[in-house]
Each structure stands twice: as C-alpha cells, then as structure tokens.
Protein backbone atom coordinates (compact mmCIF):
# COMPACT_ATOMS: atom_id res chain seq x y z
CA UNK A 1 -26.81 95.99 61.11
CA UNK A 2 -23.80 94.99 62.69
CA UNK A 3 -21.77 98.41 61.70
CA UNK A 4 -25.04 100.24 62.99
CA UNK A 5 -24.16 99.05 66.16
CA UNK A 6 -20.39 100.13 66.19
CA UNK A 7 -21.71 103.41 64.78
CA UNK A 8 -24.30 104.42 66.66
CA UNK A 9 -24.15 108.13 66.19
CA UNK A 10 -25.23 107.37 62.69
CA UNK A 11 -28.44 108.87 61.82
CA UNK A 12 -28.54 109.43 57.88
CA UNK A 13 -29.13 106.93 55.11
CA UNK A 14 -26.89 104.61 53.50
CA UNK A 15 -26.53 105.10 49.81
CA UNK A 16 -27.51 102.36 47.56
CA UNK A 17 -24.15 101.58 46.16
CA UNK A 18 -22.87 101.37 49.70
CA UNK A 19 -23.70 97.52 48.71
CA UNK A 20 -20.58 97.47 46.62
CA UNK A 21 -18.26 99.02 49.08
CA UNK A 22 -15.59 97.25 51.09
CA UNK A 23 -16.15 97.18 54.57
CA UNK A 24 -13.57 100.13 55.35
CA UNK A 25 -15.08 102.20 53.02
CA UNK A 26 -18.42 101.70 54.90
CA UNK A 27 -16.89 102.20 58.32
CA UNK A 28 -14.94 105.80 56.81
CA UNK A 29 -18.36 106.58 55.07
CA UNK A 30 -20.35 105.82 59.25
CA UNK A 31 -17.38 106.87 61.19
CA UNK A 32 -17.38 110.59 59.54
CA UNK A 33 -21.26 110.71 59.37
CA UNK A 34 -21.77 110.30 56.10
CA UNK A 35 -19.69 112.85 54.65
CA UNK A 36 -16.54 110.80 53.46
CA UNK A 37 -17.37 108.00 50.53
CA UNK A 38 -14.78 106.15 48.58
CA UNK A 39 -12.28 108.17 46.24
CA UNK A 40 -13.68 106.13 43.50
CA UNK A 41 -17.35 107.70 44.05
CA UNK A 42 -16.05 110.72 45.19
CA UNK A 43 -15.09 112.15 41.83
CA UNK A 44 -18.13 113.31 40.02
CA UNK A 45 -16.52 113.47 37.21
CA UNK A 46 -16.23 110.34 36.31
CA UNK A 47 -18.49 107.86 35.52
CA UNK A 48 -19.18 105.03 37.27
CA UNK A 49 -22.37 102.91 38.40
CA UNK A 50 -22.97 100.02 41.13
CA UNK A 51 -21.61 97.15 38.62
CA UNK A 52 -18.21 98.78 37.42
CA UNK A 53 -17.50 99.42 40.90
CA UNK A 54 -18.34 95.59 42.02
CA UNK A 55 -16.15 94.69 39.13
CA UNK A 56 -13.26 96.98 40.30
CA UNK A 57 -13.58 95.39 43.71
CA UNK A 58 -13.57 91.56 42.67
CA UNK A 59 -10.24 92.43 40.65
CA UNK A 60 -8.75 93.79 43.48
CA UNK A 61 -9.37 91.24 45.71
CA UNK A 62 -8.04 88.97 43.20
CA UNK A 63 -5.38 90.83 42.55
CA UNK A 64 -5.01 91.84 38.96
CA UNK A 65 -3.06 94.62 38.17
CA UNK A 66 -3.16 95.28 34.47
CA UNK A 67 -5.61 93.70 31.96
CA UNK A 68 -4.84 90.20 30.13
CA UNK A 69 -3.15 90.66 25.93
CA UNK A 70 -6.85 89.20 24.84
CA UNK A 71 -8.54 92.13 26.87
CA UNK A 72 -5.97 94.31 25.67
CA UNK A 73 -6.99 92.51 22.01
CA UNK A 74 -10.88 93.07 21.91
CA UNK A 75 -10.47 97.19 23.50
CA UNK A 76 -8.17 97.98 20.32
CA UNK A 77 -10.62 96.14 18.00
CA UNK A 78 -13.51 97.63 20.05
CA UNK A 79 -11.74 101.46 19.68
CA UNK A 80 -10.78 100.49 16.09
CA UNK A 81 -13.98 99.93 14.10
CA UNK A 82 -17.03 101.30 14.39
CA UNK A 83 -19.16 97.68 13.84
CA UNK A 84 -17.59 96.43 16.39
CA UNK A 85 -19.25 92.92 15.90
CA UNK A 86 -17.59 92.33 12.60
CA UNK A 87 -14.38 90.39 13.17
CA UNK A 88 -11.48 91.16 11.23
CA UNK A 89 -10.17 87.59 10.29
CA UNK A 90 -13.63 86.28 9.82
CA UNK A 91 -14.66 84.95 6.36
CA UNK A 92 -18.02 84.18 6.71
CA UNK A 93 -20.69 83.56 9.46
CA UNK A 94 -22.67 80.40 9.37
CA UNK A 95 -25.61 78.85 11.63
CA UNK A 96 -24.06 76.28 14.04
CA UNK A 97 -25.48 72.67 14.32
CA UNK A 98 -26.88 71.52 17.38
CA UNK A 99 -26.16 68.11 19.22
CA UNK A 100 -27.81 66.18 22.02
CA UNK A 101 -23.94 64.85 22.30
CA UNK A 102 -20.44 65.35 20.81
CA UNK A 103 -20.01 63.25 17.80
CA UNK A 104 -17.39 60.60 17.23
CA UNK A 105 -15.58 62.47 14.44
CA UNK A 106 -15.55 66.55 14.18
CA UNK A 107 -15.94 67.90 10.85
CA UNK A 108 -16.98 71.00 11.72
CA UNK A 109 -18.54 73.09 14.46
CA UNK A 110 -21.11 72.44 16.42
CA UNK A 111 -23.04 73.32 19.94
CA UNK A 112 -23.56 70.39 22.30
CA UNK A 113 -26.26 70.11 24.92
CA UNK A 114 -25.57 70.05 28.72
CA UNK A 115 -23.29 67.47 29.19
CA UNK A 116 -25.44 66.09 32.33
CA UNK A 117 -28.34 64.48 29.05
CA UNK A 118 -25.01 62.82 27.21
C-alpha cells in the first residue's frame, strides 16, 4: 500500500511472487509499469518458484556466498546414487526408542520428548 502511494501511475497487477521480492525489485518492477521484474524471474529459462526465490533472498541477506562442505556432502551423494535415502556408511536401520526424558546412562539411541515435560 505504501509503494502504491509513491507509484501512483501504477495501474496493473502485482504478480504473486512479488511477495518474495526485495523492496527495490518492487519499486523497478512499479517505477517502469510493470514491465521490468528481477533478473532472477526474468529468465524463463530457468526454473524457479516463490520458495527458491525466498530462499535465495534469506541467504543473501545473510550473506552466504558459497554452500557449507556438508551441503556440498549430501548434493554429491544426492547426484551420486539413484536411492538417494540409502546412506553409504550405514549398516543397518533400526526403530529408535522413545523417552519421556534422557536417561542417566546412554547405551544407545534414543528420541526424547520436549524438554519443557522433563
């Protein structure tokens, strides 16, 4: 509402995924009438929806500029093998135990409930 007001020459619609744009992209997108977007949703060719392009966003305003050596870890394994649920080093797959609360010695694995019912 507030950029309506700066814009007022506006008249057309603003796209959906307008929701995920920074605020200069929505005042290039008003100030030219609609016709500029973002470069990122300007390329047709490539694909893209509402959530990669919040995602993009958040790790640009938090400043990331290349992708952790465990993200880097699970895209290999991910490009690697086609049941991509199977983990390479894992021997076996068994049913966890549940717990109200951690027990005094650990033994093995288990899940704990919400630490607020301890």
């Amino acid at each position: 509402a507030e950029l309506r007001q700066i814009f007022p020459h506006f008249q057309g619609d603003i796209p959906e995924e307008a929701r995920y744009w920074s605020r200069s992209d929505l005042e290039l997108f008003l100030g030219s009438g609609g016709q500029l977007r973002p470069r990122e949703t300007a390329k047709a060719n490539v694909p893209t929806c509402a959530f990669l392009t919040s995602i993009r966003l958040q790790l640009a305003d938090d400043n990331v500029s290349k992708a952790s050596a465990e993200y880097r870890s699970f895209c290999r394994h991910f490009k690697e093998r086609e049941e991509v649920h199977v983990l390479p080093s894992l021997a076996e797959c068994a049913l966890l135990l549940r717990s109200p609360k951690p027990a005094d010695s650990l033994r093995r694995p288990f899940v704990v409930g919400c630490p607020k019912n301890w």
